[in-house]
Structure formats: C-alpha cells, structure tokens
N, C-alpha and C. Protein backbone atom coordinates (compact mmCIF):
# COMPACT_ATOMS: atom_id res chain seq x y z
N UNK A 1 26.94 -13.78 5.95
CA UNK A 1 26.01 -12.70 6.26
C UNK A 1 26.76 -11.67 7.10
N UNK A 2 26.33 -10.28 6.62
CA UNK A 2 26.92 -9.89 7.41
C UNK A 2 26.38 -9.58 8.97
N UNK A 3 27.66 -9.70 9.47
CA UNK A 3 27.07 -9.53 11.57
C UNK A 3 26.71 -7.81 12.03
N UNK A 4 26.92 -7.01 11.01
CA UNK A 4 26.88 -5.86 11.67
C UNK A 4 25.20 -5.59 11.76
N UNK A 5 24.30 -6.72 11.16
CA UNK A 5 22.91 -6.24 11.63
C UNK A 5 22.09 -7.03 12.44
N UNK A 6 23.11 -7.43 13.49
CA UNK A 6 22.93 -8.36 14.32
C UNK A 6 23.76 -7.84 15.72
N UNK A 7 22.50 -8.51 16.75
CA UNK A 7 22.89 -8.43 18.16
C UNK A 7 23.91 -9.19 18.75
N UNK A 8 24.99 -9.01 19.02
CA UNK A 8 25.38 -10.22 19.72
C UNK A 8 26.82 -9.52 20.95
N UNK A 9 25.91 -8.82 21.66
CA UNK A 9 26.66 -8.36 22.75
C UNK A 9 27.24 -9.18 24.32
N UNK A 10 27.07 -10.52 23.84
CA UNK A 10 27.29 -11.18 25.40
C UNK A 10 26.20 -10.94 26.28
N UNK A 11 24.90 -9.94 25.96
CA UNK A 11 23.99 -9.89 27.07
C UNK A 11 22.31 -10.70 26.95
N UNK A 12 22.40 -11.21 25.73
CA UNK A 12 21.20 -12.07 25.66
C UNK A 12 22.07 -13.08 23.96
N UNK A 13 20.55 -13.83 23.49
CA UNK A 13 20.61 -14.19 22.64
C UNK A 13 21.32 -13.29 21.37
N UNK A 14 21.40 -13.76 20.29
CA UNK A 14 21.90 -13.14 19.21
C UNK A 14 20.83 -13.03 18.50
N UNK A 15 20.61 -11.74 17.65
CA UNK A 15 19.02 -11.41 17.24
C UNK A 15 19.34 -10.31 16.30
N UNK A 16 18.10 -9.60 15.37
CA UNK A 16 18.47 -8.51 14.80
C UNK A 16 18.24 -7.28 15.61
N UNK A 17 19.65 -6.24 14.86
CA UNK A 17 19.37 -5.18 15.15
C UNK A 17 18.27 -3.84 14.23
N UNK A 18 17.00 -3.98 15.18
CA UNK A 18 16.58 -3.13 14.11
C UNK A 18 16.57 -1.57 14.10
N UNK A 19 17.96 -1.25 14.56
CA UNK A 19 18.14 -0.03 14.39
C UNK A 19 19.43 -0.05 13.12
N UNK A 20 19.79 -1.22 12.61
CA UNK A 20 20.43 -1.50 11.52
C UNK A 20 20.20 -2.05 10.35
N UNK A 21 18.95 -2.97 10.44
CA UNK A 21 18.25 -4.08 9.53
C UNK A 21 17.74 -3.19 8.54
N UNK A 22 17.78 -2.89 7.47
CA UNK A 22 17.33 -2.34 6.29
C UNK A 22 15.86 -3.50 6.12
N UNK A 23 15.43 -4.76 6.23
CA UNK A 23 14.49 -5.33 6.20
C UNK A 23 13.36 -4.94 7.35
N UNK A 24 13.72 -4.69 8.72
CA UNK A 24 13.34 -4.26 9.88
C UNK A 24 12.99 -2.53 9.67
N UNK A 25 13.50 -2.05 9.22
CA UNK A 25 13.42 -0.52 9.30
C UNK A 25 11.96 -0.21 8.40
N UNK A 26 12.68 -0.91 7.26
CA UNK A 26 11.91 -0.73 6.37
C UNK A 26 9.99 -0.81 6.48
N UNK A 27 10.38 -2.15 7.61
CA UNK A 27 8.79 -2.91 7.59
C UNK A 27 8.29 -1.22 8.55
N UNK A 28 9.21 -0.65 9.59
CA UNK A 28 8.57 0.11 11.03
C UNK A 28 8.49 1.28 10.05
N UNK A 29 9.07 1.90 9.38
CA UNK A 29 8.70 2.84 8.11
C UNK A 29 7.06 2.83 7.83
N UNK A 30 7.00 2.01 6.85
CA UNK A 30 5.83 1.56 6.22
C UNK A 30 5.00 1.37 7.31
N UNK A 31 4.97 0.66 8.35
CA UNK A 31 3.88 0.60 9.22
C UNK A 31 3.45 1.84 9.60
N UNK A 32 4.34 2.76 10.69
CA UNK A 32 4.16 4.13 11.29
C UNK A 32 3.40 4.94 9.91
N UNK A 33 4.00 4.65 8.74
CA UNK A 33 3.82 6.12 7.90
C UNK A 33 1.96 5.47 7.61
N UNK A 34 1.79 4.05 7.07
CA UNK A 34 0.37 4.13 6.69
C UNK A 34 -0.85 4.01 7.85
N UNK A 35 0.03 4.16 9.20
CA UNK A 35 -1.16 4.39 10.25
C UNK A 35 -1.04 5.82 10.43
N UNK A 36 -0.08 6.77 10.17
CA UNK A 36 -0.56 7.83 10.10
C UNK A 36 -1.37 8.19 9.11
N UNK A 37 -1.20 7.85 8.03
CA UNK A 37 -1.74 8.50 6.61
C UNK A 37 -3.35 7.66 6.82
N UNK A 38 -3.47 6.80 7.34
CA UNK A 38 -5.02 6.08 7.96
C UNK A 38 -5.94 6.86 8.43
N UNK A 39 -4.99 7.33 9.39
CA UNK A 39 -5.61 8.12 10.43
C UNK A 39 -5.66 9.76 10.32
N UNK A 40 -5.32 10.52 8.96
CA UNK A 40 -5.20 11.82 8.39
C UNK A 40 -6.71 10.92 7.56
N UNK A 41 -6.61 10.30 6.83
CA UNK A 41 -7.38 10.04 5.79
C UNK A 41 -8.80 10.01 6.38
N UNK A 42 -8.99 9.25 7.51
CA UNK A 42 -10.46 8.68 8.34
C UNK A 42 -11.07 10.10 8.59
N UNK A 43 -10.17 10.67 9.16
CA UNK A 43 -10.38 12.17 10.18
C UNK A 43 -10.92 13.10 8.79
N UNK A 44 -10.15 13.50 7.83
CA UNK A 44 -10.26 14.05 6.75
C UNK A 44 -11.09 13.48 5.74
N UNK A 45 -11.45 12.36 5.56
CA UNK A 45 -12.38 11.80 4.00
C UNK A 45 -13.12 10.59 4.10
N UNK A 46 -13.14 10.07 5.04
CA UNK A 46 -13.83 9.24 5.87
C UNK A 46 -13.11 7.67 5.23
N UNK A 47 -12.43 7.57 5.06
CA UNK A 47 -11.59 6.12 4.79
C UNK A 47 -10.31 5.86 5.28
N UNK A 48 -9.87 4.63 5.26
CA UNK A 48 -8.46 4.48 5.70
C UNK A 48 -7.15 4.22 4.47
N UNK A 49 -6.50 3.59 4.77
CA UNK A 49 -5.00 3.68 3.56
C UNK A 49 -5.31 2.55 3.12
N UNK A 50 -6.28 1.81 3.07
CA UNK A 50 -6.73 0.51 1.98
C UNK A 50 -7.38 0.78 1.13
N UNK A 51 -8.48 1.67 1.55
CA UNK A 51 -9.83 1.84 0.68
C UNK A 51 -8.91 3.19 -0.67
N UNK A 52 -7.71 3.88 0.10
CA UNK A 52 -6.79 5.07 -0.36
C UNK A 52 -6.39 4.17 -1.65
N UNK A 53 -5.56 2.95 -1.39
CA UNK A 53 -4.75 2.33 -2.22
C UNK A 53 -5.61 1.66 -3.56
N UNK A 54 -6.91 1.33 -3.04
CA UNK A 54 -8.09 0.48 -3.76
C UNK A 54 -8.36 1.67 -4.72
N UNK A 55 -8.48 3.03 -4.43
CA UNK A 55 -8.92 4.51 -5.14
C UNK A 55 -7.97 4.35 -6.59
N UNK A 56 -6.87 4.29 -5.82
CA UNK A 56 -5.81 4.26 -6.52
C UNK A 56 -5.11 3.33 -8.03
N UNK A 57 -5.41 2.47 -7.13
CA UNK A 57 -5.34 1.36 -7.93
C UNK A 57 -6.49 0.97 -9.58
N UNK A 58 -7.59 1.57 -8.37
CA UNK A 58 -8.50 1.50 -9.75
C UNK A 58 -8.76 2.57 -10.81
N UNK A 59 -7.79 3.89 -10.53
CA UNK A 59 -7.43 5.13 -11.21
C UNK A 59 -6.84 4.71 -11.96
N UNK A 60 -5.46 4.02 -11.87
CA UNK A 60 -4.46 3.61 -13.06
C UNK A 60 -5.41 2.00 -13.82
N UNK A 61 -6.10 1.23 -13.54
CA UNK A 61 -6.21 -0.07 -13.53
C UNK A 61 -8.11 -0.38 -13.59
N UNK A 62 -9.02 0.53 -14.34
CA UNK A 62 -10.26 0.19 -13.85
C UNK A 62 -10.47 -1.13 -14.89
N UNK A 63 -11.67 -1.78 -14.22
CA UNK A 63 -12.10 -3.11 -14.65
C UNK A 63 -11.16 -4.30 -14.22
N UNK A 64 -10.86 -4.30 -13.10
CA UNK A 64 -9.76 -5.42 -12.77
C UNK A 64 -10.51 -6.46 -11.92
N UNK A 65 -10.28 -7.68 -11.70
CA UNK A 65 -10.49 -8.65 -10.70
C UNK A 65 -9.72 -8.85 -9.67
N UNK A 66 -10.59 -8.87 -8.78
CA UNK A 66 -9.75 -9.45 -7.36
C UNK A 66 -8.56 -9.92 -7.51
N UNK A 67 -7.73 -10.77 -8.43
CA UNK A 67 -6.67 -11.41 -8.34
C UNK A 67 -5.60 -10.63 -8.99
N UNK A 68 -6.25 -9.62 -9.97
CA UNK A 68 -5.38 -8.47 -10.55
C UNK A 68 -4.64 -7.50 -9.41
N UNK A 69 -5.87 -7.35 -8.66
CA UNK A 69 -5.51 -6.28 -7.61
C UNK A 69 -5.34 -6.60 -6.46
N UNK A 70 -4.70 -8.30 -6.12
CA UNK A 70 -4.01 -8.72 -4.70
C UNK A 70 -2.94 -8.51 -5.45
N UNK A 71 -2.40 -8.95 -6.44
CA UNK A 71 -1.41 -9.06 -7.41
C UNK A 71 -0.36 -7.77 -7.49
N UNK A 72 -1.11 -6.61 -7.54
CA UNK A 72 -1.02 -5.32 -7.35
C UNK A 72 -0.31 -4.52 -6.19
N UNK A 73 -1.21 -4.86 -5.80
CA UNK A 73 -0.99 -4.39 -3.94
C UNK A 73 -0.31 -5.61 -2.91
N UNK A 74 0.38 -6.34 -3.54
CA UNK A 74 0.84 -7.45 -2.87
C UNK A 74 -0.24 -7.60 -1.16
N UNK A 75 -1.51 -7.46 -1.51
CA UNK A 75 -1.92 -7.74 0.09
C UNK A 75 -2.76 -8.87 -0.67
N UNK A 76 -3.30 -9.75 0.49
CA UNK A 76 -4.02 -11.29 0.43
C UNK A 76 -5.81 -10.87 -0.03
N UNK A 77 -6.24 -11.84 -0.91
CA UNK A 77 -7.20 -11.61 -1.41
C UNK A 77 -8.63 -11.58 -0.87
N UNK A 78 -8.24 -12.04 0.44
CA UNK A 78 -9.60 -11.84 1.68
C UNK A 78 -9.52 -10.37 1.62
N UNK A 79 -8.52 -9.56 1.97
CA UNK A 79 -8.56 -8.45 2.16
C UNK A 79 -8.90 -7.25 1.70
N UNK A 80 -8.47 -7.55 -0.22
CA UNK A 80 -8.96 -6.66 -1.08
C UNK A 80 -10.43 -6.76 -1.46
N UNK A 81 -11.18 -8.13 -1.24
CA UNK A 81 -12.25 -8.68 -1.17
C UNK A 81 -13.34 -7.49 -0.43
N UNK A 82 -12.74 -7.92 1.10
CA UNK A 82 -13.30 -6.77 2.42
C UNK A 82 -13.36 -5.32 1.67
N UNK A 83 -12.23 -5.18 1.36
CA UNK A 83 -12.07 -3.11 1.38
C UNK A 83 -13.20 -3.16 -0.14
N UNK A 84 -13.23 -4.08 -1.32
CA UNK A 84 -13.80 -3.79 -2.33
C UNK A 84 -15.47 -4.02 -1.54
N UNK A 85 -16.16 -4.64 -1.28
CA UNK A 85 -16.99 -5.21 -0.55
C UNK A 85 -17.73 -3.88 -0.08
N UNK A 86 -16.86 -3.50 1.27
CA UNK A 86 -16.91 -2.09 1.87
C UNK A 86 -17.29 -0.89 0.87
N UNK A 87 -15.99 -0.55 0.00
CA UNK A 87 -16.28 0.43 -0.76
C UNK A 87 -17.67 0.32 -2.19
N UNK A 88 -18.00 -0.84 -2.42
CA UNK A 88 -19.18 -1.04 -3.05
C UNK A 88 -20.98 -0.68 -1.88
N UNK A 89 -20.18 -0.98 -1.04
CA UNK A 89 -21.84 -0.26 -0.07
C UNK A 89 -21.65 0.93 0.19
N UNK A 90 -20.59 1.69 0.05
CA UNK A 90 -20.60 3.65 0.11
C UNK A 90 -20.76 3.74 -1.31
N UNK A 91 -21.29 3.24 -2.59
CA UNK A 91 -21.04 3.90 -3.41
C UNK A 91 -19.99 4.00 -4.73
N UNK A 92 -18.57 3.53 -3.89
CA UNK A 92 -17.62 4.18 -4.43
C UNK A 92 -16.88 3.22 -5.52
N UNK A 93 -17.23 1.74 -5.80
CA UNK A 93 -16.91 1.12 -6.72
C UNK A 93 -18.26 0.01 -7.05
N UNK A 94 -18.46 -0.46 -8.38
CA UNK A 94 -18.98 -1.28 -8.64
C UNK A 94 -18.58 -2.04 -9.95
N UNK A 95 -19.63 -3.29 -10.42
CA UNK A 95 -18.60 -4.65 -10.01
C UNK A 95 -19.53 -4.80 -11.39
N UNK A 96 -18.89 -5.87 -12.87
CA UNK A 96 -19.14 -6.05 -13.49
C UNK A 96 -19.22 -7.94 -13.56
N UNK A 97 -20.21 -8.47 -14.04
CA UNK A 97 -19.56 -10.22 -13.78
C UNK A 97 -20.60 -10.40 -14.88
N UNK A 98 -19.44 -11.22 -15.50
CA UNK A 98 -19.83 -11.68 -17.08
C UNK A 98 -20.67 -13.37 -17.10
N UNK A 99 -21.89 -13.03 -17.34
CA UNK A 99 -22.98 -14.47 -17.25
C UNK A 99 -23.36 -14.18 -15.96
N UNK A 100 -23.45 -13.19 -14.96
CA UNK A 100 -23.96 -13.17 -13.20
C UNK A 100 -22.61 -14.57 -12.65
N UNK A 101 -21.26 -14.47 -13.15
CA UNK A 101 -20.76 -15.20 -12.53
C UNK A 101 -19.97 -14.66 -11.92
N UNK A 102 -20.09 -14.68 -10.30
CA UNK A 102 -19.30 -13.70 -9.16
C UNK A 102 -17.85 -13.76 -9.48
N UNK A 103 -17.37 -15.08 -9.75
CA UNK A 103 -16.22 -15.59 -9.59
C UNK A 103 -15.04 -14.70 -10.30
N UNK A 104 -15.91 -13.96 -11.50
CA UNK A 104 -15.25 -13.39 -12.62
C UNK A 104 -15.46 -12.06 -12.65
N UNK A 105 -15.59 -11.33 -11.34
CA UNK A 105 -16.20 -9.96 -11.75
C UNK A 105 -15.16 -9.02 -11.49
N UNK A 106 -15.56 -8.04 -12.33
CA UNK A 106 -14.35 -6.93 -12.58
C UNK A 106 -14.86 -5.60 -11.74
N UNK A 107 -14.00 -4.80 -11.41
CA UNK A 107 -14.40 -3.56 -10.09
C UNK A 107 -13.51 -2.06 -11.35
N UNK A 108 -14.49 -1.51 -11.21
CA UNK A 108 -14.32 -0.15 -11.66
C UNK A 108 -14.97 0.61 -10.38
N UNK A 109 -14.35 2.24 -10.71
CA UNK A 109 -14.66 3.17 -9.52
C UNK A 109 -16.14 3.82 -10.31
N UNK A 110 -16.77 4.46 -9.41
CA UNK A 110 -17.59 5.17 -9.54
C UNK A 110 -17.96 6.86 -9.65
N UNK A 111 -18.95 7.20 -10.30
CA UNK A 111 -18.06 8.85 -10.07
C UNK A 111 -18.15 9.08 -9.06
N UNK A 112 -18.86 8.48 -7.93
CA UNK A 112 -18.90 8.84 -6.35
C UNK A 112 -17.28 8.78 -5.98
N UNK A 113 -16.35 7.68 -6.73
CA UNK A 113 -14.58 7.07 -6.29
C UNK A 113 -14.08 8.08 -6.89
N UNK A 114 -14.27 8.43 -8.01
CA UNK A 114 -13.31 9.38 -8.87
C UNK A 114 -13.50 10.57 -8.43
N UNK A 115 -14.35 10.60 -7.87
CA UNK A 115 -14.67 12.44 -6.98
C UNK A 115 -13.74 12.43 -5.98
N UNK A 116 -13.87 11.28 -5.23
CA UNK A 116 -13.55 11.23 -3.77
C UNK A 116 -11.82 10.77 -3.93
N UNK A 117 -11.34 10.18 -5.27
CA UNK A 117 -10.19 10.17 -5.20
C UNK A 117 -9.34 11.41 -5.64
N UNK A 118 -10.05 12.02 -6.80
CA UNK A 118 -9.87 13.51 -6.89
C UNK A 118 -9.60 14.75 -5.92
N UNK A 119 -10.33 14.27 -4.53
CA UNK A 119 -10.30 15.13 -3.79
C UNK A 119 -9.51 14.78 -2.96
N UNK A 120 -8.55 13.43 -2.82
CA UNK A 120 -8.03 13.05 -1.73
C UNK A 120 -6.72 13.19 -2.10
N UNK A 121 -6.21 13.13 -3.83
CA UNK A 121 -5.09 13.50 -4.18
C UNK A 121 -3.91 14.49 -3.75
N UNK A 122 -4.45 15.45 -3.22
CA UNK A 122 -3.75 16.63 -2.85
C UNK A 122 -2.89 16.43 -1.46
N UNK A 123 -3.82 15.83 -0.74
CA UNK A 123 -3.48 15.15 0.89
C UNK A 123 -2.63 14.33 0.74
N UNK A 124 -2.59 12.77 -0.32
CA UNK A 124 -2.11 12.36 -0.21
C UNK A 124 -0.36 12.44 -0.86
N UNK A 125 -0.48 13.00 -2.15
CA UNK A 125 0.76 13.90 -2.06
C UNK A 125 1.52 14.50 -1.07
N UNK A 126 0.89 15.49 -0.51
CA UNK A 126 1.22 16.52 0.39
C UNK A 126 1.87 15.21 1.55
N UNK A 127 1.53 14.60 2.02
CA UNK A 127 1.96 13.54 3.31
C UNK A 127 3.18 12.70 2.56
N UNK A 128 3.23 12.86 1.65
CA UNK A 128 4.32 11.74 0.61
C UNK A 128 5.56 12.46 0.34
N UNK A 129 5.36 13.93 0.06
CA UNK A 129 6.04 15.05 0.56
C UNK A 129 6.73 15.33 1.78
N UNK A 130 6.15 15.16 2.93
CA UNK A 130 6.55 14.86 4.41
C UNK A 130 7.10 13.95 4.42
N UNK A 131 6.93 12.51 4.04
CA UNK A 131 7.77 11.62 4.62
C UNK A 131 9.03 11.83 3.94
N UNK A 132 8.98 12.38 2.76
CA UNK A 132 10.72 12.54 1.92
C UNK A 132 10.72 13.86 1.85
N UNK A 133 10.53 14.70 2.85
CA UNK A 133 11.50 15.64 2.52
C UNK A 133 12.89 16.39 2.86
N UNK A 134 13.09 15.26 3.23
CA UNK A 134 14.92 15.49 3.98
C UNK A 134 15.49 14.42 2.60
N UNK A 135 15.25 14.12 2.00
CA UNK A 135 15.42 13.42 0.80
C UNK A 135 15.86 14.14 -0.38
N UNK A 136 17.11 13.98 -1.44
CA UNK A 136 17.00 14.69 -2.34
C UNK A 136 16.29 14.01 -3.88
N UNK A 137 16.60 14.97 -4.45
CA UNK A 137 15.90 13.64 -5.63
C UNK A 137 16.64 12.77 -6.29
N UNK A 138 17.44 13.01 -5.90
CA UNK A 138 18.57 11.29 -6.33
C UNK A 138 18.31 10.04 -5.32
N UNK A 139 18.39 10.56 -4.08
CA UNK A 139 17.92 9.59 -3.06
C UNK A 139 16.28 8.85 -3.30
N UNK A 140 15.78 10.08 -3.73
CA UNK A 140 14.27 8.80 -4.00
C UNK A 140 14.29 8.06 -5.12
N UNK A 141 14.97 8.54 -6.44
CA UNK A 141 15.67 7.54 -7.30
C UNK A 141 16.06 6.15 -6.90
N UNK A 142 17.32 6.81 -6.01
CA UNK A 142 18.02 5.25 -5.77
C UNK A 142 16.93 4.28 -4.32
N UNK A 143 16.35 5.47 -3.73
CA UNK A 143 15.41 4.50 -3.08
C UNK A 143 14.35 3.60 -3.73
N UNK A 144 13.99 4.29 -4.78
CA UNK A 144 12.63 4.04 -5.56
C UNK A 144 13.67 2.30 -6.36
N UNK A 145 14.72 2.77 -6.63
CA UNK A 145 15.18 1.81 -7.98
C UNK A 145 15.40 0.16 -6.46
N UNK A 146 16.22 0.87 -5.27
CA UNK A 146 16.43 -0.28 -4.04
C UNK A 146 15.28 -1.10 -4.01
N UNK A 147 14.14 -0.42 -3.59
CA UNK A 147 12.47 -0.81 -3.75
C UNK A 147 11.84 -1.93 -4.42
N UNK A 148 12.05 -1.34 -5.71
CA UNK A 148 12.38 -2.63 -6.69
C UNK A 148 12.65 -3.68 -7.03
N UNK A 149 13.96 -3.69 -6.45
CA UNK A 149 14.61 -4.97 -6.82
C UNK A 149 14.34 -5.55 -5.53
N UNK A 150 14.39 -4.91 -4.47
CA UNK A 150 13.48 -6.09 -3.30
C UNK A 150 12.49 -6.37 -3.62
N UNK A 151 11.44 -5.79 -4.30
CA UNK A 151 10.19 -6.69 -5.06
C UNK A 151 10.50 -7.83 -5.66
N UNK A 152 11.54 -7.56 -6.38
CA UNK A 152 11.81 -8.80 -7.43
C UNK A 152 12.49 -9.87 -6.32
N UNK A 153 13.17 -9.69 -5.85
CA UNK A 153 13.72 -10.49 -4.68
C UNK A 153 12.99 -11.41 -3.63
N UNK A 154 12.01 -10.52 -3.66
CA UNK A 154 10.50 -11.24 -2.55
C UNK A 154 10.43 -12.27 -3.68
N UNK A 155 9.61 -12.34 -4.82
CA UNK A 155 9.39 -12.75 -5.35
C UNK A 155 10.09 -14.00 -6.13
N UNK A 156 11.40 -14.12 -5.82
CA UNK A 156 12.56 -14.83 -6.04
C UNK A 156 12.53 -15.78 -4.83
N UNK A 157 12.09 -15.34 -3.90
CA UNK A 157 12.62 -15.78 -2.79
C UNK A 157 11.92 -17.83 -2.24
C-alpha cells in the first residue's frame, strides 16, 4: 500500500491522511456538497437531497419497488422507505401493489413530482455547475469514468 496516504510523522499513531486519501476526500466532497444542495433545496422548494434524488430517480425509472431504488441510490431500504413514505403524504408520489400486497408495490411520481421536479431541474444543474467548474471536460470524463469503477469495486469488495 502505498504510505504516501498515510500519517506517520513520529507524533501520534499512524492513520490516514485525509488531505491525501482519494477515499476520505471523496466521502468530505459528497457530504459538504449534498448538505449544501439540502439546504438550497429546503430554502428554495421545500425538500431536501433525498426526496431531490427520489424525483429523480423516478424521472428516469417510474414504477419501481423499494428494492429497485435502494439498489439505485446505493442508500439502505429503511431510508428510501421514509423519503417514499414522506413524499406520498405531500402528494408527490404514489404507490401501485398488485392483489393490495404492500410487499410488492411499485412508486411512480405524480404530476404534483413531475411539476416539482421540472421546476427543480434548473437549480439543480446550476449547483452541479458550481461544484465543477474549475473542471474541464475531460476531467469530468475521467472523473465520471474513476467513479465507476469504484462502484464496481465497492461492489467487489
């Protein structure tokens, strides 16, 4: 492994450096950028970057089940549960289950979601824009393609 993303100055334990860790950076990236984009979104459209991703998700993907769309969003299925749950009492998605059997029910958006994701599109671009724009477009290439294969890698792992 290599030591250059590692602490080991004689003044404590040996640990990562996460001003070097491409795994570490990566996670404080993603954190900072979707509590900002949370907190543009709440202030601006009254939701946060779950209910954003759930919009989303069910734009490219309507009629999916819970397990489609933990699957998706690599987040845990309590969670997409909650935000679908949530966004079914504003309105903004509802739920199909074949025989009234919960177990099996599929989530499409509503035109109340497709309005509200329609209208949130522009913002959320525009902020996606900000975070890369010291970026050229080869760099989000090779970031986009890096991305990737750490997916596949998680998933290997």
């Amino acid at each position: 492994m290599d030591s250059s993303f590692y602490i080991n100055d004689g003044s404590g334990d040996p640990t990562m450096d996460f001003a070097k860790s491409p795994a570490s950076l990566m996670v404080m990236a993603a954190t900072k950028y979707t509590r900002k984009v949370s907190q543009r979104l709440q202030k601006d459209f009254g939701i946060g970057a779950m209910d954003w991703r759930m919009l989303v998700m069910l734009t490219q993907e309507p009629d999916i089940p819970v397990a489609r769309a933990t699957e998706m969003l690599g987040i845990d299925k309590a969670a997409v549960s909650r935000a679908l749950t949530r966004m079914h009492k504003d309105g903004l998605v509802d739920f199909k289950a074949p025989q009234n059997d919960p177990r099996r029910k599929t989530w499409t958006l509503t035109k109340k979601g497709k309005d509200l994701h329609a209208d949130m599109l522009d913002t959320a671009l525009e902020m996606q824009d900000a975070l890369l724009a010291s970026a050229s477009y080869l760099d989000i290439k090779t970031l986009n393609k890096i991305l990737h294969q750490m997916l596949e890698n998680i998933e290997e792992m």
